[in-house]
C-alpha atoms as a PDB file:
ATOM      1  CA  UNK A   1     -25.633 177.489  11.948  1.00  0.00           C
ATOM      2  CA  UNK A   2     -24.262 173.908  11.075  1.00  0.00           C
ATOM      3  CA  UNK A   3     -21.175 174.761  12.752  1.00  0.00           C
ATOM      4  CA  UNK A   4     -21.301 175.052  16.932  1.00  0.00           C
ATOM      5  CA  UNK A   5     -19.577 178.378  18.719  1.00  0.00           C
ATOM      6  CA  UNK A   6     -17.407 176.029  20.906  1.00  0.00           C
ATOM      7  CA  UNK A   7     -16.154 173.994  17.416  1.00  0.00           C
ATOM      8  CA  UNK A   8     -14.969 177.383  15.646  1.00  0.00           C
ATOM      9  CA  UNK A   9     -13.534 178.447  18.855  1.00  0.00           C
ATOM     10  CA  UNK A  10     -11.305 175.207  19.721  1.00  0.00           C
ATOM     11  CA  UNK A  11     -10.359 175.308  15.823  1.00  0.00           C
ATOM     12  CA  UNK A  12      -9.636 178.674  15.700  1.00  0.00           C
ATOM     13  CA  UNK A  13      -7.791 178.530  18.796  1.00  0.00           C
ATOM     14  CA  UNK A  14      -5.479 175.498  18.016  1.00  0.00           C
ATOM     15  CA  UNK A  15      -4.630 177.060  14.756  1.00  0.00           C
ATOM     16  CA  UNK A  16      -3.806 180.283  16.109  1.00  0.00           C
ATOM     17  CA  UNK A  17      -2.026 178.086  19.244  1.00  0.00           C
ATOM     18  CA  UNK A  18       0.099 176.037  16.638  1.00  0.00           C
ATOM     19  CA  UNK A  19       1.474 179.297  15.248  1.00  0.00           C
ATOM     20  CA  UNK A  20       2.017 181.329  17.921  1.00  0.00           C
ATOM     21  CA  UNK A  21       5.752 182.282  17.163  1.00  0.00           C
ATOM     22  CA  UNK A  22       4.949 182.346  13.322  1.00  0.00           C
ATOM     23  CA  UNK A  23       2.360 184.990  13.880  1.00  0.00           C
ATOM     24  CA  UNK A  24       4.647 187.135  16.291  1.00  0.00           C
ATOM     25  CA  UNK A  25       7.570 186.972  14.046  1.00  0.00           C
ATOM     26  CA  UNK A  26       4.988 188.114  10.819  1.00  0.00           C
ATOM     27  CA  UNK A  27       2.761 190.524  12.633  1.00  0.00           C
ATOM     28  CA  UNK A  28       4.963 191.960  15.225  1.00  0.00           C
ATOM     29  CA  UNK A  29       6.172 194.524  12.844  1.00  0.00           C
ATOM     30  CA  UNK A  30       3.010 195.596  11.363  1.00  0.00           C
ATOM     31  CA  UNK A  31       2.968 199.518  11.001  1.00  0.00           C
ATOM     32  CA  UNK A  32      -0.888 200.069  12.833  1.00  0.00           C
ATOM     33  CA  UNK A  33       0.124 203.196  13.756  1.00  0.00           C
ATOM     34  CA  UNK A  34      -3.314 204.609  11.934  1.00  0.00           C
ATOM     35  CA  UNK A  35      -5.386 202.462  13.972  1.00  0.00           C
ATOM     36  CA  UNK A  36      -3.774 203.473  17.448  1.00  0.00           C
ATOM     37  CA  UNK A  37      -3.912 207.191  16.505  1.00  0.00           C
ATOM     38  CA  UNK A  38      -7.967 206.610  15.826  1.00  0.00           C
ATOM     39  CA  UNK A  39      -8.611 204.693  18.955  1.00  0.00           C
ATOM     40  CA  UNK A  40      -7.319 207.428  21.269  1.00  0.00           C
ATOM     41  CA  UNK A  41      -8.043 211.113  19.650  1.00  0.00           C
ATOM     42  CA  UNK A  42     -11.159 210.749  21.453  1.00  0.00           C
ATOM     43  CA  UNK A  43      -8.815 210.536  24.237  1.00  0.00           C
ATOM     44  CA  UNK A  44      -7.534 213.432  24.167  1.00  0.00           C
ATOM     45  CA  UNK A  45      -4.537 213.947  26.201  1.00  0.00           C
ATOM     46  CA  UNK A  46      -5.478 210.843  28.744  1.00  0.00           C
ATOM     47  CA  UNK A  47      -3.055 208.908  30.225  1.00  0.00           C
ATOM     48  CA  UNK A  48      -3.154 205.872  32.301  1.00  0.00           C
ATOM     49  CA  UNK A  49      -6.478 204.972  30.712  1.00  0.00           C
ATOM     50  CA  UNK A  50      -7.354 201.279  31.344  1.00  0.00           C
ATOM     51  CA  UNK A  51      -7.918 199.225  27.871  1.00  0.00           C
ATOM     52  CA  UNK A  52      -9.241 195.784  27.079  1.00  0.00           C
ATOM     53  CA  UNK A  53      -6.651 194.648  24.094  1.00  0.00           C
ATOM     54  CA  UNK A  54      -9.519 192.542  22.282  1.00  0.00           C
ATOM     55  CA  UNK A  55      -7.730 189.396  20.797  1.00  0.00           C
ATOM     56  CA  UNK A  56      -4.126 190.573  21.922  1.00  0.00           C
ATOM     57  CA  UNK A  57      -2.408 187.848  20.270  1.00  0.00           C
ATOM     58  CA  UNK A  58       1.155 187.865  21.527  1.00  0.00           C
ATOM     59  CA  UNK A  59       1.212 191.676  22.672  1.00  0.00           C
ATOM     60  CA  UNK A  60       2.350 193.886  20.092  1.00  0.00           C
ATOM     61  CA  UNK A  61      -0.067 196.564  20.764  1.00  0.00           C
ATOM     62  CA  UNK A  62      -0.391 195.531  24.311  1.00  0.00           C
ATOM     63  CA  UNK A  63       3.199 196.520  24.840  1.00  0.00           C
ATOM     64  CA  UNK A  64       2.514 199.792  22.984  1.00  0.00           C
ATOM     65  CA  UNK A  65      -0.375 200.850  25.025  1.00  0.00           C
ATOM     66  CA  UNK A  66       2.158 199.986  28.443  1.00  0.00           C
ATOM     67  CA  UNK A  67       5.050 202.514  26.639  1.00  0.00           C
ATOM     68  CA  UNK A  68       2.341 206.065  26.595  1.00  0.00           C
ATOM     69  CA  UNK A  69       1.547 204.816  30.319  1.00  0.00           C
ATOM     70  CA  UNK A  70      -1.865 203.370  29.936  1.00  0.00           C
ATOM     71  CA  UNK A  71      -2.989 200.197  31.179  1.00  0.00           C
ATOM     72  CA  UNK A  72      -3.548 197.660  29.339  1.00  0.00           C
ATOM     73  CA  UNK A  73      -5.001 194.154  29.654  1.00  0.00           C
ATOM     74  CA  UNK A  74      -4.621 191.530  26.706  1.00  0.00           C
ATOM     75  CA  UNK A  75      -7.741 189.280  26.637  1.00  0.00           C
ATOM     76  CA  UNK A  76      -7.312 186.267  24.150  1.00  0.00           C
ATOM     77  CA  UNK A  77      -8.800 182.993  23.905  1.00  0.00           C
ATOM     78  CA  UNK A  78      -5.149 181.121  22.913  1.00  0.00           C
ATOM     79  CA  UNK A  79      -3.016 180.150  25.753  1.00  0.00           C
ATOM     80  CA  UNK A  80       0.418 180.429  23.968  1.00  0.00           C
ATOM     81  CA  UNK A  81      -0.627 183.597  23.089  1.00  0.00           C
ATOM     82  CA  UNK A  82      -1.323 184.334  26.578  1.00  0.00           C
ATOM     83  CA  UNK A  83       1.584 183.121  27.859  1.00  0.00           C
ATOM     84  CA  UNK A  84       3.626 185.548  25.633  1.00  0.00           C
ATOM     85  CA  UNK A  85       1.833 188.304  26.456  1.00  0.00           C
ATOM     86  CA  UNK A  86       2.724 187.645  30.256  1.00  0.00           C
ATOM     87  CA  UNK A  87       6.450 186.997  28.945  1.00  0.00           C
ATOM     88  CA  UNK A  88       6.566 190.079  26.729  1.00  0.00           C
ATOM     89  CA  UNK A  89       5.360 192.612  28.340  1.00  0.00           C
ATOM     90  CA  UNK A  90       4.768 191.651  31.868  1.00  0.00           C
ATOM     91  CA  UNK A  91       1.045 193.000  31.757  1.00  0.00           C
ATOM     92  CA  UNK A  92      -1.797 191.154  33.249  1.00  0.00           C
ATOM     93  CA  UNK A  93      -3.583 188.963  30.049  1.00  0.00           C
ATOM     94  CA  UNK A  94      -7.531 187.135  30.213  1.00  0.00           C
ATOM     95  CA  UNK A  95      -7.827 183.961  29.177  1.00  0.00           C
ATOM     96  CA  UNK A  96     -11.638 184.538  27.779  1.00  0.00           C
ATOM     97  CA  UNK A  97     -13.133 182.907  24.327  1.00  0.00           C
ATOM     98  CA  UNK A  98     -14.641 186.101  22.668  1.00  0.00           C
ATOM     99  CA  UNK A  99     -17.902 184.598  22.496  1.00  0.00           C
ATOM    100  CA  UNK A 100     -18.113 183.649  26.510  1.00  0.00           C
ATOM    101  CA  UNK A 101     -16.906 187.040  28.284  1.00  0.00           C
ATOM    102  CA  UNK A 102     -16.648 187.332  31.394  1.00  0.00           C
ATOM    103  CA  UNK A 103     -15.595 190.971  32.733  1.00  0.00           C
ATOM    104  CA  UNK A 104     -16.918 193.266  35.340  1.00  0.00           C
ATOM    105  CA  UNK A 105     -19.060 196.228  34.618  1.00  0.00           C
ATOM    106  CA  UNK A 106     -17.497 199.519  33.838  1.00  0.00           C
ATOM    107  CA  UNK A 107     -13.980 198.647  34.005  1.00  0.00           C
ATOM    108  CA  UNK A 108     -12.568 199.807  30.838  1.00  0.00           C
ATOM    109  CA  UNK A 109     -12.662 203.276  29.528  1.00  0.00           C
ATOM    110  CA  UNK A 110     -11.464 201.599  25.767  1.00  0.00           C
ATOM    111  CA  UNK A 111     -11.768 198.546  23.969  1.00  0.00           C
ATOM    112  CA  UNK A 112      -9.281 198.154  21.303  1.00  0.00           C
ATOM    113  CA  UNK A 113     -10.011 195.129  18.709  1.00  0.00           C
ATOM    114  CA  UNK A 114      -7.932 195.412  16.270  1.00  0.00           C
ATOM    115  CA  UNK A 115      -7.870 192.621  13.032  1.00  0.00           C
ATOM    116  CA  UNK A 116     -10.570 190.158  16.039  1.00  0.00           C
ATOM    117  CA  UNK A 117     -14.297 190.717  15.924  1.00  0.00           C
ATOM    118  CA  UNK A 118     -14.255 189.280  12.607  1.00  0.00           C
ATOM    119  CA  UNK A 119     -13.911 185.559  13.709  1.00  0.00           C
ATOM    120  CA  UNK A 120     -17.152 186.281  16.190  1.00  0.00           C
ATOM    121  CA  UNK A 121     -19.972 184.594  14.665  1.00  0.00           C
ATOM    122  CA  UNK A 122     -22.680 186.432  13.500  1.00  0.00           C
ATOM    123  CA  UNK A 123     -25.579 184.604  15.750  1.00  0.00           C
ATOM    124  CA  UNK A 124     -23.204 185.719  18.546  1.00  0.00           C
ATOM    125  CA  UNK A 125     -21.850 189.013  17.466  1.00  0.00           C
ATOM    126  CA  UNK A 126     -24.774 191.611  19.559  1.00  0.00           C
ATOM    127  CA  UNK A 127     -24.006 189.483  22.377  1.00  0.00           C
ATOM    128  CA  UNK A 128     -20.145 190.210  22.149  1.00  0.00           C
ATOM    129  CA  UNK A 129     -20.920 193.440  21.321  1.00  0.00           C
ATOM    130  CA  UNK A 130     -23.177 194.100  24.386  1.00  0.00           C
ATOM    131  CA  UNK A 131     -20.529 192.424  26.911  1.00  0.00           C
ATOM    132  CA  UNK A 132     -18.157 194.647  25.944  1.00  0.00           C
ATOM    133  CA  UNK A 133     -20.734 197.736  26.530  1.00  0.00           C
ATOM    134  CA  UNK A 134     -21.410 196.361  29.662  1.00  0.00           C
ATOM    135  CA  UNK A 135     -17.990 196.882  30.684  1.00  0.00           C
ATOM    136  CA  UNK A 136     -17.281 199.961  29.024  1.00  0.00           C
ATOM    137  CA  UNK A 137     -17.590 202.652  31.401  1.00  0.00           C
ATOM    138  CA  UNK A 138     -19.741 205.512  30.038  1.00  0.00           C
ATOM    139  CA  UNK A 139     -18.505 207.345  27.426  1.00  0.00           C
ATOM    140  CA  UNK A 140     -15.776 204.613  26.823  1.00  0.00           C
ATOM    141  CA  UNK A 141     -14.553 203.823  23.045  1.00  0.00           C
ATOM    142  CA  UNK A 142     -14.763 200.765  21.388  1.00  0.00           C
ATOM    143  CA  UNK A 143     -12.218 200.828  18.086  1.00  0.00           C
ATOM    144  CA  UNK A 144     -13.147 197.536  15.334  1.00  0.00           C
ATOM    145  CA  UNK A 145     -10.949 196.645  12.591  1.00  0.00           C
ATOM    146  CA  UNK A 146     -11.684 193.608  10.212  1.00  0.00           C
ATOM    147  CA  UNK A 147     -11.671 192.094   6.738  1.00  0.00           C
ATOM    148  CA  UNK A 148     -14.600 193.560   4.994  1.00  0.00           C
ATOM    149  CA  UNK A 149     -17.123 191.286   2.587  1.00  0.00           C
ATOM    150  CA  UNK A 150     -19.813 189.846   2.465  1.00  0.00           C
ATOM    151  CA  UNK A 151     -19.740 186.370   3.685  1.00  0.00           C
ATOM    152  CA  UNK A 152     -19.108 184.266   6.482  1.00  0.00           C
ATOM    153  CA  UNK A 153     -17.675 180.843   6.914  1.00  0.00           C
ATOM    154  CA  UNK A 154     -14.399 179.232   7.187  1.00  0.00           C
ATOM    155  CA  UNK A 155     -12.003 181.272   5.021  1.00  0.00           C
ATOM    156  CA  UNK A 156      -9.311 178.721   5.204  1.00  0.00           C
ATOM    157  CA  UNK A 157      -8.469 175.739   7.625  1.00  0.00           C
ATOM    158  CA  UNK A 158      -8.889 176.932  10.834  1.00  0.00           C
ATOM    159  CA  UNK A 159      -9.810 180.390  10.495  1.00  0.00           C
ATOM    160  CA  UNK A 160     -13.416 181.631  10.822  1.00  0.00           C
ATOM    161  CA  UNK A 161     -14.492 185.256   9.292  1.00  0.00           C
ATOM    162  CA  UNK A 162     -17.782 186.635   9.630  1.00  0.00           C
ATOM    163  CA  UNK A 163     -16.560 189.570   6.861  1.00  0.00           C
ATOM    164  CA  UNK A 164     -19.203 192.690   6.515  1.00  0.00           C
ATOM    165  CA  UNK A 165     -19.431 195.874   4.797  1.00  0.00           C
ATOM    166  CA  UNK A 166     -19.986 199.494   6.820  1.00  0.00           C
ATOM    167  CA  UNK A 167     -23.564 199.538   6.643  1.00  0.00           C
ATOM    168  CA  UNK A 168     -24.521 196.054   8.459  1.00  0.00           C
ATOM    169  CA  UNK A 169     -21.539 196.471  10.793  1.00  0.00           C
ATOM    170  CA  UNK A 170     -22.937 199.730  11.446  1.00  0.00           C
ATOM    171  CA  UNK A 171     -26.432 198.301  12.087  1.00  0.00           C
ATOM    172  CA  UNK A 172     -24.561 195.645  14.978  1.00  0.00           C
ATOM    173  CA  UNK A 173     -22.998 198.442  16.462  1.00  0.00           C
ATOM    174  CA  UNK A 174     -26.207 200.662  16.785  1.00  0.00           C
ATOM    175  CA  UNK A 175     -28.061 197.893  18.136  1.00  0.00           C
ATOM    176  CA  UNK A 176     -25.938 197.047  20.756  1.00  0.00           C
ATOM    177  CA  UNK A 177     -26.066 200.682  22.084  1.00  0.00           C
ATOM    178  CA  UNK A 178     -22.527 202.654  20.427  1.00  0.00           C
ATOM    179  CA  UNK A 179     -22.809 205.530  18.187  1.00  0.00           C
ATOM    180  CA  UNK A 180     -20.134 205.896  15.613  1.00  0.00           C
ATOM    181  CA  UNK A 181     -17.776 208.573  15.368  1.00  0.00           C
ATOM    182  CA  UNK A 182     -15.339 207.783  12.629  1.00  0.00           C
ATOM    183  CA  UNK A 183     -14.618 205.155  10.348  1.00  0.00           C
ATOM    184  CA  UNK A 184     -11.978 204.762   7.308  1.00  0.00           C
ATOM    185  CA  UNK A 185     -10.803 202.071   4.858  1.00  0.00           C
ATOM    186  CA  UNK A 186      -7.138 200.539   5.015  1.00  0.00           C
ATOM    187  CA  UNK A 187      -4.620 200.422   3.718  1.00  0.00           C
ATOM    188  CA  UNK A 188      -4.387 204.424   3.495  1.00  0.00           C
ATOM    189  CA  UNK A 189      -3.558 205.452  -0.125  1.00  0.00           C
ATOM    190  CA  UNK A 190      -5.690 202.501  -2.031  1.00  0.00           C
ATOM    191  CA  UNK A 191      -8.437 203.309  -4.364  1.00  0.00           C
ATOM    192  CA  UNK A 192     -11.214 201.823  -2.394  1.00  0.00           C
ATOM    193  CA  UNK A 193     -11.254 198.765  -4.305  1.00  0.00           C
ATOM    194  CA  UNK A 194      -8.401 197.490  -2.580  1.00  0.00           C
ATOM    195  CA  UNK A 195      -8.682 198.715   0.467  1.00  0.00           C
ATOM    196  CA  UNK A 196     -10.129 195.422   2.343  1.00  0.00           C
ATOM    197  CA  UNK A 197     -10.279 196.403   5.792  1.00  0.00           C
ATOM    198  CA  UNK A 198     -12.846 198.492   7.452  1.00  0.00           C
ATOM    199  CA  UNK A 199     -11.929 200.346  10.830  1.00  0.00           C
ATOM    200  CA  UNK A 200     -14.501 202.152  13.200  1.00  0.00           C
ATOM    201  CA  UNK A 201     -14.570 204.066  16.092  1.00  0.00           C
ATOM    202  CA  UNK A 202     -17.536 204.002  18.250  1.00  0.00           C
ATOM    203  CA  UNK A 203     -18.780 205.523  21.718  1.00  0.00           C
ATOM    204  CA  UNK A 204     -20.594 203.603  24.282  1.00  0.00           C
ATOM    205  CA  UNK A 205     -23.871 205.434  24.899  1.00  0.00           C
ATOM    206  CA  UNK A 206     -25.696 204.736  28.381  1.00  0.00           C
ATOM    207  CA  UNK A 207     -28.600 205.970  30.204  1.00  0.00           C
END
């Protein structure tokens, strides 16, 4: 690809970074209550489950994780995001780039990325994908929701997407060792047409 890993990530991180309160005050508010709900049925009736929030940005869903009594840990690769996390919630937060992980093995029984894989490029994405098996714990649940499309690039200044459809998202996740349980289209309500976002739930299968 023309463009390097470590480019798109110091872009995408100082646009994010140069935002910070902008996005909080436009996203905190966001009714994702769909998308929590579909990350923990598998669940069941689990508490105190430790999750990786996946690009936490400044918390929101961190802090909503914290209020059923899980716990959480925000991992995000901007620092003013980081340091709201911290601020907001008082929950520990990872300073990590998504596309150099570093976490230990089977230390998370969910990994909730909600509206963040997208920006992983696609000559990185079964890497991503594998780290976050790796530290999965058997059985654990990974829950993806992005922009769906077909193309991948910069979408505007300073934000990459890597946008696919169901069937070659599905593909990534199979390779990388999940097997899908459910996946929907958002906004709930939409004819399909304009429903742009694809969500799926998958299960970390080892040996």
């Amino acid at each position: 690809m023309s463009e390097t890993i470590d480019n798109i990530d110091k872009i995408t991180f100082e646009d994010y970074g140069g935002n910070a309160e902008t996005f909080w005050e436009r996203t905190k508010d966001h009714d994702v209550t769909q998308n929590y709900a579909a990350f923990l049925k598998p669940f069941g009736d689990r508490t105190g489950l430790d999750i990786l929030d996946f690009g936490c940005g400044p918390g929101r869903d961190v802090a909503y994780f914290k209020s059923l009594g899980h716990n959480p840990v925000g991992l995000d690769g901007t620092p003013e995001f980081c340091d709201m996390v911290r601020e907001k919630t008082g929950m520990p937060v990872l300073q990590q780039t998504f596309n150099d992980l570093n976490l230990a093995e089977n230390s998370f029984d969910g990994v909730f990325a909600n509206a963040s894989m997208f920006h992983v490029p696609s000559v990185n994405l079964h890497k991503v994908l594998t780290d976050l098996h790796r530290a999965l714990r058997p059985e654990g649940i990974l829950f993806t929701s992005n922009p769906r499309g077909d193309s991948e690039g910069w979408s505007r200044p300073g934000r990459y997407g890597n946008f696919m459809q169901f069937e070659k998202s599905l593909r990534y996740l199979e390779k990388a060792g999940y097997e899908l349980l459910h996946h929907y289209y958002r906004p709930p309500g939409l004819p399909i047409e304009q429903q742009n976002w694809l969500a799926m739930v998958s299960k970390a299968v080892k040996n």
